[in-house]
Protein backbone atom coordinates (compact mmCIF):
# COMPACT_ATOMS: atom_id res chain seq x y z
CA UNK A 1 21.92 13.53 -7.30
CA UNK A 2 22.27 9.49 -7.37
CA UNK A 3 21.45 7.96 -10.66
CA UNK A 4 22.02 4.58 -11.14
CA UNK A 5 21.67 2.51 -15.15
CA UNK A 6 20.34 -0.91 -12.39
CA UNK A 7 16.98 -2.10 -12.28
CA UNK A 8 15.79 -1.48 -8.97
CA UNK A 9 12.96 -3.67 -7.50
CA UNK A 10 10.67 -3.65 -4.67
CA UNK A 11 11.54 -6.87 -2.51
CA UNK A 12 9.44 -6.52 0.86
CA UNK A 13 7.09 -4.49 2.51
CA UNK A 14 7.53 -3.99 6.19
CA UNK A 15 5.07 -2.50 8.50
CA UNK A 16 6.19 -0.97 11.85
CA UNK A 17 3.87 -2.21 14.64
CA UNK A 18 3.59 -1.38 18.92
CA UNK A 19 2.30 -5.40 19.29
CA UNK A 20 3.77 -8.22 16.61
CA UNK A 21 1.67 -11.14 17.74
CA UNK A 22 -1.38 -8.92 18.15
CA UNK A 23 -0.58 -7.59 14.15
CA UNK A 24 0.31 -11.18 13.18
CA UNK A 25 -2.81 -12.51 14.26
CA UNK A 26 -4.47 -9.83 12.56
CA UNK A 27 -3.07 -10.15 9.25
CA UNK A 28 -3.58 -13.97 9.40
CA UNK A 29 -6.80 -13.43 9.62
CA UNK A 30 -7.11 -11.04 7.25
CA UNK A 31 -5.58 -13.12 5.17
CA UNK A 32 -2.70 -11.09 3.78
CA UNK A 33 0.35 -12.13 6.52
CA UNK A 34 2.05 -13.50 3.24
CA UNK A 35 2.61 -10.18 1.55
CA UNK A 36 3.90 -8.24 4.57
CA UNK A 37 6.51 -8.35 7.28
CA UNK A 38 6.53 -6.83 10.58
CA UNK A 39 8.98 -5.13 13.19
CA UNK A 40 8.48 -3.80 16.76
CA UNK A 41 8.65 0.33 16.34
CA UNK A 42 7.55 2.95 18.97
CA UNK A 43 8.12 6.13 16.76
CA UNK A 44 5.71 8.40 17.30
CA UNK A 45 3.21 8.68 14.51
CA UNK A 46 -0.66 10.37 14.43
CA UNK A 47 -3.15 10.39 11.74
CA UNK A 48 -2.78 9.65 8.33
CA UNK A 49 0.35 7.97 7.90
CA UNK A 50 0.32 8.99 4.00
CA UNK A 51 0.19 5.74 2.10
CA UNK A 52 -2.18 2.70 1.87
CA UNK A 53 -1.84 -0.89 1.25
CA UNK A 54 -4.56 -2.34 -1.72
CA UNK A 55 -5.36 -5.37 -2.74
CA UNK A 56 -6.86 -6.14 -6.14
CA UNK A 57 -9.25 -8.72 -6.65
CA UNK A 58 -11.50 -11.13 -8.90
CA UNK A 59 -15.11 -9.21 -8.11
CA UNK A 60 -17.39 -7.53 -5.56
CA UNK A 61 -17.87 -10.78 -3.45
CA UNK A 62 -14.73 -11.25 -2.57
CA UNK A 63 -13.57 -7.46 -2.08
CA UNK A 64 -16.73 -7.82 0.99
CA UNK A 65 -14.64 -11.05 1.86
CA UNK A 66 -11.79 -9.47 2.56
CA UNK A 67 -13.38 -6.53 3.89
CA UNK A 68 -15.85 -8.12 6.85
CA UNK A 69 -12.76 -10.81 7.76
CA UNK A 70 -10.69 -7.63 8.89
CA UNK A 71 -13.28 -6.26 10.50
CA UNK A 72 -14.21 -9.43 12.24
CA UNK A 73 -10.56 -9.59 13.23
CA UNK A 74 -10.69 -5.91 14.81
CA UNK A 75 -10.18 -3.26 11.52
CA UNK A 76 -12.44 -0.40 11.59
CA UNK A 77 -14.48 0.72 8.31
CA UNK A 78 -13.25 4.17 7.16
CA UNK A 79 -14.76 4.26 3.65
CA UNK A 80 -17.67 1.37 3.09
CA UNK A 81 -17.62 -1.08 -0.05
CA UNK A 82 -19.49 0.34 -2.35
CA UNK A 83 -19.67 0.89 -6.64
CA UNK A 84 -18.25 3.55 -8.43
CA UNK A 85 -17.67 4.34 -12.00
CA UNK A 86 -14.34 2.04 -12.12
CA UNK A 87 -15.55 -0.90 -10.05
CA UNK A 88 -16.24 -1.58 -6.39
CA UNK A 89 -14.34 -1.46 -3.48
CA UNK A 90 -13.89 0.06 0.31
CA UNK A 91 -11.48 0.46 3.09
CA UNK A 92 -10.62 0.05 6.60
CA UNK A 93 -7.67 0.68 9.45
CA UNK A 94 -5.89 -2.17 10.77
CA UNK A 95 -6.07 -2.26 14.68
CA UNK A 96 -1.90 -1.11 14.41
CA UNK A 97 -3.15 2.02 12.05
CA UNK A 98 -2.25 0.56 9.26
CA UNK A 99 -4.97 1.17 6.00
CA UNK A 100 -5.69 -1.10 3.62
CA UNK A 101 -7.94 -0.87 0.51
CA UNK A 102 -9.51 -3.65 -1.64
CA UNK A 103 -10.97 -3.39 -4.74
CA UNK A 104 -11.80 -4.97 -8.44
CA UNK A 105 -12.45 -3.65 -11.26
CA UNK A 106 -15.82 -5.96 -12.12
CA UNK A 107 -19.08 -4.11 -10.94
CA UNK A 108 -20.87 -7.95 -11.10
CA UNK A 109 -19.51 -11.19 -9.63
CA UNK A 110 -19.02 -13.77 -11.91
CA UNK A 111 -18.44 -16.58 -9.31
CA UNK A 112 -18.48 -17.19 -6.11
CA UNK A 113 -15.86 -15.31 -3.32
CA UNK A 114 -12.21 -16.28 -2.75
CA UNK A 115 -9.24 -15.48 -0.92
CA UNK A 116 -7.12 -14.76 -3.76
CA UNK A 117 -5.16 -11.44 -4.05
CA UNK A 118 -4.61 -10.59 -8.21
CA UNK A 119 -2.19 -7.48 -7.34
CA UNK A 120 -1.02 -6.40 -4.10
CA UNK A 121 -0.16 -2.72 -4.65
CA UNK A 122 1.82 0.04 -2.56
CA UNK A 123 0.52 3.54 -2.68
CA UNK A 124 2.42 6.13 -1.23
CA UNK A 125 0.67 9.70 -0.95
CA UNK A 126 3.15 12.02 -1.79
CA UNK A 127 3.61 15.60 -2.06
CA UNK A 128 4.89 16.48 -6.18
CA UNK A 129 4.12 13.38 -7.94
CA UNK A 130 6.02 14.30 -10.73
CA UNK A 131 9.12 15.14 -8.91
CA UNK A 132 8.74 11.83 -6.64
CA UNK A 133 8.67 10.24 -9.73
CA UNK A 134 11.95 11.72 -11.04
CA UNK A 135 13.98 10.65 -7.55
CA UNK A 136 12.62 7.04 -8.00
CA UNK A 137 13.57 6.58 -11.55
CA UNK A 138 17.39 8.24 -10.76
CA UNK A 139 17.31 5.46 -8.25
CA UNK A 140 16.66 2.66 -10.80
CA UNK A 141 12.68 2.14 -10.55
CA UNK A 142 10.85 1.79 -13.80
CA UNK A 143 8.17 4.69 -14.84
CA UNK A 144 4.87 2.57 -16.32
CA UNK A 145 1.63 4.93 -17.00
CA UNK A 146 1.12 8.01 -15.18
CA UNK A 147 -1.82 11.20 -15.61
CA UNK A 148 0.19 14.23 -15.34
CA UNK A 149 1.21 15.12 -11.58
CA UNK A 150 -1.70 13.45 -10.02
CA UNK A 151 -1.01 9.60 -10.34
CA UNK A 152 2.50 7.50 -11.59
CA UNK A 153 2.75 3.72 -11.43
CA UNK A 154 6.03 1.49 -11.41
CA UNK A 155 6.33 -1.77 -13.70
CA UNK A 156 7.64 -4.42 -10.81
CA UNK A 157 9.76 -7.42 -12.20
CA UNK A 158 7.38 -11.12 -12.30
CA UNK A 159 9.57 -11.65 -8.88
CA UNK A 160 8.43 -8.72 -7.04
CA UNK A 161 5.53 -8.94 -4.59
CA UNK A 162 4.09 -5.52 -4.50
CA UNK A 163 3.63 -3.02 -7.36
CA UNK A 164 4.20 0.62 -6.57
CA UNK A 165 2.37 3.83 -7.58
CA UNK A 166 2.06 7.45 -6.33
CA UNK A 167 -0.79 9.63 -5.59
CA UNK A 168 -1.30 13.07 -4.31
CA UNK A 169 -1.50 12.82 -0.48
CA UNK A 170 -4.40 14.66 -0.37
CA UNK A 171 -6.68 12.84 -3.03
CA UNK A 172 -5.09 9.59 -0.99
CA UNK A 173 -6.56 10.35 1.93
CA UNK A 174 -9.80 11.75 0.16
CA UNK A 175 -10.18 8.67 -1.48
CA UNK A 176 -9.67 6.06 1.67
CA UNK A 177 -12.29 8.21 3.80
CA UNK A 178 -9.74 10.08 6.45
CA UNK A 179 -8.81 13.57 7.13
CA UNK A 180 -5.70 14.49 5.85
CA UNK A 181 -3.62 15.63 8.78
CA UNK A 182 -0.97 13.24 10.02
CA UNK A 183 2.34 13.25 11.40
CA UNK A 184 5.57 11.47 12.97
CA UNK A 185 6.82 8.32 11.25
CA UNK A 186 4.93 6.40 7.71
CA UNK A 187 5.98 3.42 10.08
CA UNK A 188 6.63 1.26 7.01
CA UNK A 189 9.80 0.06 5.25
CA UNK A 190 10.43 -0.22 1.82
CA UNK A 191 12.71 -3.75 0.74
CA UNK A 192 14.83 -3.26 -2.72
CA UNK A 193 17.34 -4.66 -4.55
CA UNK A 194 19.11 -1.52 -4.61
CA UNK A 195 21.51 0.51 -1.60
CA UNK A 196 19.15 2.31 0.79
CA UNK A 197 17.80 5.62 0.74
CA UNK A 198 15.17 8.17 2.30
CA UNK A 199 12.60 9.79 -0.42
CA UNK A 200 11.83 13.28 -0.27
CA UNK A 201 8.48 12.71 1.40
CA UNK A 202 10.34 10.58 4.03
CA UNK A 203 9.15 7.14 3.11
CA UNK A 204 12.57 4.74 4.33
CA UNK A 205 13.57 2.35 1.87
CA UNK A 206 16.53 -0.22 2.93
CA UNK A 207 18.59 -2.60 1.07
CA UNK A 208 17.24 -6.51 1.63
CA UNK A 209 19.99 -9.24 1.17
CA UNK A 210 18.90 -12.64 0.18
């Protein structure tokens, strides 16, 4: 068991694609290429790769913003924007199989849409939340709120660019509209500040100098 009295922080988020440009132009156009980086991979990987990247933002215009620009750029819809008891929001898979979610919290626009991303969040579906949870904070990640084994969320340092939580792989997928099954490689890469390591749900996490 590695334990560790550091702060470990999330420092990059890098998502394994077959084309680069093809990705890059997508994610320029999506308007997120900022928050991500990207690497060549040909690991074989099928159906739901187990985590999701979601954006938080200012109100229900500019979740369908970001929503219809991916499309327009190639993503298809897999759950559509719509209200709910905590807000509004919906989901769609990048053209590399990537899925992204974007939501708010406001259930009425108060202005008009923008491109601006309030939190850019990691969530990784994972088998035992609450044991997940334990191997993260041995490795120096800071526990913020959780509910019991079904949901745990990370405070990130002001100088981190993604904030990370944990969900039940099943509710993930339930949540972002797909069918559960998946297998082969997460095809992302985790950045920290601390040595690298594999997670017991198999989500690779390597050390980023500079």
């Amino acid at each position: 068991m590695t334990t560790t009295n550091a702060t470990t922080s999330i420092t990059s988020v890098t998502l394994e694609v077959a084309d680069v440009d093809a990705a890059r132009r997508f994610y320029k156009a999506f308007g997120v290429d900022s928050y991500i980086r990207l690497r060549e991979s040909a690991e074989n990987t099928s159906g739901f790769r187990g985590f999701t990247l979601a954006l938080t933002v200012s109100g229900p215009a500019t979740v369908d913003a970001f929503l219809d620009a991916a499309v327009d750029a190639g993503a298809e819809v897999t759950k559509p924007a719509a209200k709910s008891l905590w807000g509004y929001g919906g989901a769609v898979q990048a053209p590399d199989g990537t899925i992204w979610k974007v939501a708010t919290s406001a259930k009425k626009d108060t202005g008009p849409a923008t491109r601006n991303i309030d939190e850019f969040v990691l969530l990784l579906g994972v088998d035992d939340v609450k044991a997940t949870k334990k191997f993260y904070v041995e490795r120096g990640l800071v526990a913020g709120r959780s509910f019991g084994g079904k949901y745990a969320e990370f405070t990130s340092e002001a100088s981190s660019p993604v904030t990370l939580a944990l969900y039940k792989r099943r509710a993930l997928a339930k949540d972002l509209g797909i069918p559960v099954d998946g297998t082969g490689s997460h095809r992302i890469v985790i950045g920290c500040t601390a040595e690298g390591f594999v997670d017991p749900d198999g989500y690779v996490w390597e050390a980023v100098v500079g």
